[in-house]
C-alpha atoms as a PDB file:
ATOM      1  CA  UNK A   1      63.840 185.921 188.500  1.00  0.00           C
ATOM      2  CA  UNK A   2      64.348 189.584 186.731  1.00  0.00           C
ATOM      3  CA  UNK A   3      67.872 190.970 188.528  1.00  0.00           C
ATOM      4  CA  UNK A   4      67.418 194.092 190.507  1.00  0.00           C
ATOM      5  CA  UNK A   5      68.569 197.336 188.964  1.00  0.00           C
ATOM      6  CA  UNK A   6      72.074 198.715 189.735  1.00  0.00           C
ATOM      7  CA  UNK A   7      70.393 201.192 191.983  1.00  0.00           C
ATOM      8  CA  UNK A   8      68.253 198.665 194.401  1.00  0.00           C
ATOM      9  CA  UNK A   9      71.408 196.630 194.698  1.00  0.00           C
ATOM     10  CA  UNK A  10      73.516 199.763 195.511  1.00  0.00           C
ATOM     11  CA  UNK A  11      70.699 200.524 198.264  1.00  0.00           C
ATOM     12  CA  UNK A  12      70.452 197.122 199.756  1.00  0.00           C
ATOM     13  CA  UNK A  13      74.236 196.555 200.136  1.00  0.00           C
ATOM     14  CA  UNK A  14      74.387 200.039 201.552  1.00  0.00           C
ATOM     15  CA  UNK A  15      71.871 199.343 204.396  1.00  0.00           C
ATOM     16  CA  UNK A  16      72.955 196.043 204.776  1.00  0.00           C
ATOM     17  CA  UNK A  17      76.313 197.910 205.863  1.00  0.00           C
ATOM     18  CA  UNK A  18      74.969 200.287 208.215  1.00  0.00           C
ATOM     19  CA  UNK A  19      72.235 198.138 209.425  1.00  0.00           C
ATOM     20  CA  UNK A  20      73.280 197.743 212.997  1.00  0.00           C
ATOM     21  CA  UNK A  21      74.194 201.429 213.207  1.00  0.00           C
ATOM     22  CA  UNK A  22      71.327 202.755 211.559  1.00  0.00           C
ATOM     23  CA  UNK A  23      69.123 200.726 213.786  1.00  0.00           C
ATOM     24  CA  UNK A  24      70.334 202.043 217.033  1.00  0.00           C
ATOM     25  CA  UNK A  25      70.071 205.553 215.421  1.00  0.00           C
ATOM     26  CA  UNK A  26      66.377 204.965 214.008  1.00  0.00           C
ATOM     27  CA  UNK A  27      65.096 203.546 217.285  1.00  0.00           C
ATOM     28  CA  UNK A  28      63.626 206.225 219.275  1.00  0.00           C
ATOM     29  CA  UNK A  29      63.603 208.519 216.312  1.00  0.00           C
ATOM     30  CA  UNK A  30      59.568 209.367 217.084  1.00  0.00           C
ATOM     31  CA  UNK A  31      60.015 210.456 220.170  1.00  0.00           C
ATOM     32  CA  UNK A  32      61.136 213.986 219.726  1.00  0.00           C
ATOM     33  CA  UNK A  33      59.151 214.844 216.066  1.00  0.00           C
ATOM     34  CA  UNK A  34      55.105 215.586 217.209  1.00  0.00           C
ATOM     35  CA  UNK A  35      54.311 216.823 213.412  1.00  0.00           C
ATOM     36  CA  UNK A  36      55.713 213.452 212.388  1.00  0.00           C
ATOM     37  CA  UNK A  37      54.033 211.447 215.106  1.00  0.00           C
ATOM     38  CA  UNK A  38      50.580 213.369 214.460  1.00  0.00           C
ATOM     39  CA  UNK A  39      50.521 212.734 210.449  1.00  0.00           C
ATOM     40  CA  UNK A  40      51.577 208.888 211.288  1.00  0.00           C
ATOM     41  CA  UNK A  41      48.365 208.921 213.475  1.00  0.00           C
ATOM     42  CA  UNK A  42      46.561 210.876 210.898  1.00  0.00           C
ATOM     43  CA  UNK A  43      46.648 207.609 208.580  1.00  0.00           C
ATOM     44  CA  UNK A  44      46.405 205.503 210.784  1.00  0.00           C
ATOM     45  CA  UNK A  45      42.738 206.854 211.219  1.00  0.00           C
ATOM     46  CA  UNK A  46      41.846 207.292 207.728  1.00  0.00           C
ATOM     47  CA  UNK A  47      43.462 203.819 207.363  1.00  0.00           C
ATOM     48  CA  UNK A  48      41.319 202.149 210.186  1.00  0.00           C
ATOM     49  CA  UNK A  49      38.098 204.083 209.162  1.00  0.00           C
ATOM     50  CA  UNK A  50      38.599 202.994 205.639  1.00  0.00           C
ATOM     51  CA  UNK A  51      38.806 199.428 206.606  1.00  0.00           C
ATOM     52  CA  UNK A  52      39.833 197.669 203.353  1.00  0.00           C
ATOM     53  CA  UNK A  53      42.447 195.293 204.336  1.00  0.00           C
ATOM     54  CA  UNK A  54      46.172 195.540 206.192  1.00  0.00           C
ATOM     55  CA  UNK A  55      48.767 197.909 206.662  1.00  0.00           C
ATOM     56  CA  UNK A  56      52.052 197.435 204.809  1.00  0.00           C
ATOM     57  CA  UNK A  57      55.397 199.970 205.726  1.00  0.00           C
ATOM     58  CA  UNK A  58      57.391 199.646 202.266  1.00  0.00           C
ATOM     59  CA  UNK A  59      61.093 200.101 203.285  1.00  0.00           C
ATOM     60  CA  UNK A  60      60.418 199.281 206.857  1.00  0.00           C
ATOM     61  CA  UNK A  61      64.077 199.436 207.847  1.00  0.00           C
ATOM     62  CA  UNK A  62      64.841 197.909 211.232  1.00  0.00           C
ATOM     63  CA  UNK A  63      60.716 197.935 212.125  1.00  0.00           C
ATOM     64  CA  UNK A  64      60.589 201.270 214.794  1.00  0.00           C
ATOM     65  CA  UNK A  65      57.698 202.503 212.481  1.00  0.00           C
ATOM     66  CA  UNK A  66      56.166 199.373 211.925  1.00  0.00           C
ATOM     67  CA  UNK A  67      56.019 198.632 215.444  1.00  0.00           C
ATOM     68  CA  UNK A  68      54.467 202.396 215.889  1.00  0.00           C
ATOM     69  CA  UNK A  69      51.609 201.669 213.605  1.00  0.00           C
ATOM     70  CA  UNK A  70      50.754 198.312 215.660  1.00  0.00           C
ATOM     71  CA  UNK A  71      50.626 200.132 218.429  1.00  0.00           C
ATOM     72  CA  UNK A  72      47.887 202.313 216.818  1.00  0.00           C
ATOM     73  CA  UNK A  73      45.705 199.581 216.340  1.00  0.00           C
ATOM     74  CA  UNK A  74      46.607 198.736 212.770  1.00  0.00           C
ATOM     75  CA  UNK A  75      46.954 195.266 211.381  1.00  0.00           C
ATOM     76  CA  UNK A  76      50.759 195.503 209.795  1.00  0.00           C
ATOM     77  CA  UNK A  77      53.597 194.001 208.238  1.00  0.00           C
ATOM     78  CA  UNK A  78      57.137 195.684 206.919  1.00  0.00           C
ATOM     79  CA  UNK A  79      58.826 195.532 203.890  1.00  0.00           C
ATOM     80  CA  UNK A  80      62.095 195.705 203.075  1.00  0.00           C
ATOM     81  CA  UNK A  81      64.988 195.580 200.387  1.00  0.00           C
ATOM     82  CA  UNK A  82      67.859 195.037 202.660  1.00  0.00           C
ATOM     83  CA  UNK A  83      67.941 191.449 204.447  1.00  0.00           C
ATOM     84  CA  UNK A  84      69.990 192.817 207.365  1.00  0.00           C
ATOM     85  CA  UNK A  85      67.311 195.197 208.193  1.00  0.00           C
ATOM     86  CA  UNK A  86      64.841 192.387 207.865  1.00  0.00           C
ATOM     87  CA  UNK A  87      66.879 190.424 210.282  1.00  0.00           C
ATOM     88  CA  UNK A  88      67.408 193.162 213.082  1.00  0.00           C
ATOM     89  CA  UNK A  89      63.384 193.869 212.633  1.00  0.00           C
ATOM     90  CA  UNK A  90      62.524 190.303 213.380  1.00  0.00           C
ATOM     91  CA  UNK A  91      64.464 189.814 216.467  1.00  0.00           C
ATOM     92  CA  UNK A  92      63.152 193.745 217.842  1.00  0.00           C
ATOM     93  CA  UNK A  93      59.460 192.772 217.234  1.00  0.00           C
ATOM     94  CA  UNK A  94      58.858 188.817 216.928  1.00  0.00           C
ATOM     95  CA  UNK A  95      54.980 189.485 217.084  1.00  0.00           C
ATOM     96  CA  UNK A  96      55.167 191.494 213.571  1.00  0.00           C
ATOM     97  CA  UNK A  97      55.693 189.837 209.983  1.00  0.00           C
ATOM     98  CA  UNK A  98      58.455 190.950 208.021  1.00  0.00           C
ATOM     99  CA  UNK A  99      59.729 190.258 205.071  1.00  0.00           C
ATOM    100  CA  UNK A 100      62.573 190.973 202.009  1.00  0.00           C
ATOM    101  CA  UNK A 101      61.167 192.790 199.181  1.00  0.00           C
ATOM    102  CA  UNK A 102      61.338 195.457 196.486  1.00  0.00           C
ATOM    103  CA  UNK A 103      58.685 198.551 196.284  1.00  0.00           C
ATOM    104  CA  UNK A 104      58.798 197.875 192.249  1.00  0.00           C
ATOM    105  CA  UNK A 105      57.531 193.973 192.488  1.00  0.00           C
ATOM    106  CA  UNK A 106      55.698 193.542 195.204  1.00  0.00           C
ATOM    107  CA  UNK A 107      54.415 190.078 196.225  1.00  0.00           C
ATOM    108  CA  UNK A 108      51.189 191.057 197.282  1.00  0.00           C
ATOM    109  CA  UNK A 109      48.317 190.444 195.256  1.00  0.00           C
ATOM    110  CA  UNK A 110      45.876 193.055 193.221  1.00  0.00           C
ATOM    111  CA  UNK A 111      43.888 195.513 196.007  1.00  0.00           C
ATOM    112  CA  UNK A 112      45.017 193.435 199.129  1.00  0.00           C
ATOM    113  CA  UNK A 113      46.052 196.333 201.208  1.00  0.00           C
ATOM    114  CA  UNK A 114      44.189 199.069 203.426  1.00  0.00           C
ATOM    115  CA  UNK A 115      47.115 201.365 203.495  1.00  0.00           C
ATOM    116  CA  UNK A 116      50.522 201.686 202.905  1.00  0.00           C
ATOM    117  CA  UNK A 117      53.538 203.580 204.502  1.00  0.00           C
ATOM    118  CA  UNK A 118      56.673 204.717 202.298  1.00  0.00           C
ATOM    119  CA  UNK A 119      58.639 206.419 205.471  1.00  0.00           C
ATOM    120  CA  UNK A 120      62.001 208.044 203.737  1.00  0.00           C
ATOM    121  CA  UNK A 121      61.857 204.966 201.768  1.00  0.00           C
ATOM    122  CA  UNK A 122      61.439 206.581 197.987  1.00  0.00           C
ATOM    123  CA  UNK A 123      63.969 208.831 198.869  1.00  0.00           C
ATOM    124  CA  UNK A 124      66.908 206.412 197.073  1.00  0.00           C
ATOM    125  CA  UNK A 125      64.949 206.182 193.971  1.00  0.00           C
ATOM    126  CA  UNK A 126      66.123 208.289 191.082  1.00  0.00           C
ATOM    127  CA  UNK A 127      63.631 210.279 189.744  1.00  0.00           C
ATOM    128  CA  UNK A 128      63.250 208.637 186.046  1.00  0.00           C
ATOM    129  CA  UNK A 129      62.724 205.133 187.978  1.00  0.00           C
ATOM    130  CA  UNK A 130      59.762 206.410 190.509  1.00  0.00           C
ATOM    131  CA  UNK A 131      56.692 205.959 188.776  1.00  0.00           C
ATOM    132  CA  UNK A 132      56.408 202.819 188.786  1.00  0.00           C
ATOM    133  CA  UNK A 133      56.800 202.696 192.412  1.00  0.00           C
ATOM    134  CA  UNK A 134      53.284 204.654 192.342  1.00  0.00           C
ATOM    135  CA  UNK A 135      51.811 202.027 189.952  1.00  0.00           C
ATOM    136  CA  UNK A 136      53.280 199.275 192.100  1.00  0.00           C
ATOM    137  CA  UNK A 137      51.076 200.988 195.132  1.00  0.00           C
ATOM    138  CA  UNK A 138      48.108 201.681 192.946  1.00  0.00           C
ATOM    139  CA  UNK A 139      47.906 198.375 192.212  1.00  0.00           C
ATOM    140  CA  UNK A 140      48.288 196.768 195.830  1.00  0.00           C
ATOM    141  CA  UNK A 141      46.717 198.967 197.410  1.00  0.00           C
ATOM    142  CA  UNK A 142      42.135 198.606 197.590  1.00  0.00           C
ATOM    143  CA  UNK A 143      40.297 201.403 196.233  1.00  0.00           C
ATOM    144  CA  UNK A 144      40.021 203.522 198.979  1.00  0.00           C
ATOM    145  CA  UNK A 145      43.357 202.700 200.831  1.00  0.00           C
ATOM    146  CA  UNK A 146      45.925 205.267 201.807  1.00  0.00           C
ATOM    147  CA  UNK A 147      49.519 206.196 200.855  1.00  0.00           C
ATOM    148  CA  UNK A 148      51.444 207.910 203.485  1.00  0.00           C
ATOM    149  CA  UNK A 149      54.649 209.350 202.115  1.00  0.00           C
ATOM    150  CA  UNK A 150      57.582 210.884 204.196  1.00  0.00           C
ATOM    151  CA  UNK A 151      60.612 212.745 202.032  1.00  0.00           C
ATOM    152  CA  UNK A 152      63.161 215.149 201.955  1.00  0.00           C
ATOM    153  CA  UNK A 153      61.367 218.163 200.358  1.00  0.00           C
ATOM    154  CA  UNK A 154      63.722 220.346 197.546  1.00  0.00           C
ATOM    155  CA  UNK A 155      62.502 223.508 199.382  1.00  0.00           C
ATOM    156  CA  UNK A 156      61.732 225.988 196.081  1.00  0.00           C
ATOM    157  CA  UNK A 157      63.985 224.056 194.161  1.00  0.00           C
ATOM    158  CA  UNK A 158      63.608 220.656 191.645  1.00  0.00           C
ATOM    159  CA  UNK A 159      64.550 217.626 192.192  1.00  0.00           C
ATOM    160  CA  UNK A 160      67.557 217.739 193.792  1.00  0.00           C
ATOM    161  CA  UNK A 161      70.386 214.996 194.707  1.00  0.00           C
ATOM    162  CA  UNK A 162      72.207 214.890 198.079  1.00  0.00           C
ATOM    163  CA  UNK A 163      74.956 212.579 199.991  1.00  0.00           C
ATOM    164  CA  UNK A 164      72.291 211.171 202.503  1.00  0.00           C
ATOM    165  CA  UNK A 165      74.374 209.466 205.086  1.00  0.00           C
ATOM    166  CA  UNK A 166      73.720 206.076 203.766  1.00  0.00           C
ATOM    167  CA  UNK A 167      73.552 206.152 199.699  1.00  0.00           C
ATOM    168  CA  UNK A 168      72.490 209.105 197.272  1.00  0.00           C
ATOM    169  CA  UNK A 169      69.274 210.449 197.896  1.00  0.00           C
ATOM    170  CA  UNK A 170      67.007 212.456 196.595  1.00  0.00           C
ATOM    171  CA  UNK A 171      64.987 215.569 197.819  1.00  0.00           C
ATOM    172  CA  UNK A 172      61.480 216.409 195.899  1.00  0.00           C
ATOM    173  CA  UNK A 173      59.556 219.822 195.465  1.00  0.00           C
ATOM    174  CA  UNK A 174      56.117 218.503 197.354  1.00  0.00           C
ATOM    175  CA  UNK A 175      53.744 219.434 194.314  1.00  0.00           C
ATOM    176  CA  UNK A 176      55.503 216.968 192.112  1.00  0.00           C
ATOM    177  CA  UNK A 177      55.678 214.046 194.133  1.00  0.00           C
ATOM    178  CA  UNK A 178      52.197 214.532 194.946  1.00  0.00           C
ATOM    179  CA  UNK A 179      51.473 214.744 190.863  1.00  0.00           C
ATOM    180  CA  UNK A 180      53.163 211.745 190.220  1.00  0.00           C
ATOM    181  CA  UNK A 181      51.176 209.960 193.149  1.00  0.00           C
ATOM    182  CA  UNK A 182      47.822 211.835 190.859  1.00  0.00           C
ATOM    183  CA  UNK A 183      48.630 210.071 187.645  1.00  0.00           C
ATOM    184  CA  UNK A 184      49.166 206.589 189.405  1.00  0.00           C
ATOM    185  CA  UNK A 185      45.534 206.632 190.241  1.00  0.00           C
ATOM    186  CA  UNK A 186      45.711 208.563 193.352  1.00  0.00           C
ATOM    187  CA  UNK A 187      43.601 211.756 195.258  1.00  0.00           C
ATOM    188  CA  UNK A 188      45.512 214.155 198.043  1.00  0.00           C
ATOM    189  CA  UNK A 189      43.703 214.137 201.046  1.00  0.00           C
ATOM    190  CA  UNK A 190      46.527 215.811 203.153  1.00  0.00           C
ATOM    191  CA  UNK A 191      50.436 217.202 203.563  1.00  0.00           C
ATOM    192  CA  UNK A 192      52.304 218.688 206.024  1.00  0.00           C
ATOM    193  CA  UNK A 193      55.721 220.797 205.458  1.00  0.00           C
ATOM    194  CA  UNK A 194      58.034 220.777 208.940  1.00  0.00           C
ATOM    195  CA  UNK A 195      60.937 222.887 208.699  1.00  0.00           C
ATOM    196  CA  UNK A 196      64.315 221.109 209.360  1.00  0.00           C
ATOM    197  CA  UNK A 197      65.187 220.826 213.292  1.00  0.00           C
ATOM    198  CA  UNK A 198      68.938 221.508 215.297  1.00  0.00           C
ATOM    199  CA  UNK A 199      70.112 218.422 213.307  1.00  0.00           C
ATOM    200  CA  UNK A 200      68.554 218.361 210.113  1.00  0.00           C
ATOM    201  CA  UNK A 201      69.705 219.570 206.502  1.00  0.00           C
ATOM    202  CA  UNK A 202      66.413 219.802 205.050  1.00  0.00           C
ATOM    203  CA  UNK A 203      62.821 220.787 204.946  1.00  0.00           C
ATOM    204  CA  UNK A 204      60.339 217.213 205.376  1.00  0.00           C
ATOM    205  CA  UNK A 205      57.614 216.408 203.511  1.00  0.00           C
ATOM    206  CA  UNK A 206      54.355 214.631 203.765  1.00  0.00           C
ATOM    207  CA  UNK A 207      51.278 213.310 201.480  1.00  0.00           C
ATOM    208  CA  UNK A 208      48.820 211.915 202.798  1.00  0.00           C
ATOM    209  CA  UNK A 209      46.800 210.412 199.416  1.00  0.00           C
ATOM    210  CA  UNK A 210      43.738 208.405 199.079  1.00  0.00           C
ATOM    211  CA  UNK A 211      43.124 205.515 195.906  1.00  0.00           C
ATOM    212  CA  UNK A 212      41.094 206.277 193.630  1.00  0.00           C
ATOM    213  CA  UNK A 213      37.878 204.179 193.829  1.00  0.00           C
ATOM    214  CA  UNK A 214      38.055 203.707 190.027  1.00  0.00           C
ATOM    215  CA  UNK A 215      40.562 204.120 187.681  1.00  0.00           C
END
């Protein structure tokens, strides 16, 4: 088995630290974000509509989201690097699969997937290391699935690194992560910029993009 790079086991260990805590911080997190809540349901339709196999939330953390897209009406399962997370998610939702797993290597096989949610979950990536990330979707995901991405957006500025509470993050001017996401074999089909609430550091992003039917 090929070791994880330094930066996946620096992410996995950090999460695995702050798993309990981040848990009880991430659970009602929804609740007070309608922008967030309406582009989750926003893929959830065009995933649904396109109907070309299940959901998968890549970096599903302790499973809130997950859950969220279940109750939607999606067939789902969560993803994640950290096996504390994994462990926390099972015990919250029993009636949901999920399992330990990097975004890079996915054990999935070719076009299984209707859709795919990356919630914050790119975010820890450095930038040199990401497009494979968007191959690794591309290749999962069926020709006409959908990519949801959340992110910090860079606001006017390039890619940018900040202390995120957990490990170094990254924050990404929208147009490029969405050109990245192009070359992988993808089409935009949406985005949404919310401005940063009492609370929040930065501008969030969101891409909604569509697979390519060939490529």
């Amino acid at each position: 088995m090929t070791e994880p790079s330094s930066h996946l086991r620096t992410t996995a260990d950090a999460y695995d630290a702050m798993a309990t805590l981040y848990a009880d911080f991430a659970r009602n997190a929804l609740d007070p974000l309608p922008l967030d809540r309406a582009v989750i349901a926003a893929f959830a339709e065009f995933a649904r509509a396109a109907g070309a196999g299940p959901v998968a939330e890549l970096g599903c953390g302790p499973g809130q989201v997950t859950a969220h897209l279940r109750d939607l009406g999606l067939d789902v399962f969560g993803v994640d690097l950290s096996p504390a997370m994994i462990d926390i998610a099972r015990e919250a939702y029993p009636d949901l699969r999920f399992e330990v797993g990097s975004m890079d290597a996915l054990d999935i096989a070719d076009g299984k997937l209707g859709g795919i949610l990356s919630w914050y979950s790119v975010i820890h990536t450095p930038p040199q290391d990401l497009p494979p990330y968007f191959a690794e979707f591309g290749r999962v995901l069926a020709p006409g699935g959908y990519l949801l991405l959340a992110f910090f957006e860079s606001e006017g500025e390039p890619v940018t690194a900040f202390d995120h509470k957990v490990t170094t993050a990254y924050r990404w001017p929208i147009n490029d992560l969405a050109g990245l996401a192009e070359e992988a074999g993808f089409t935009e089909a949406g985005r949404i910029l919310r401005e940063p609430l009492e609370g929040e550091r930065y501008r969030r992003g969101h891409l909604i993009m569509r697979r390519n039917e060939a490529r």
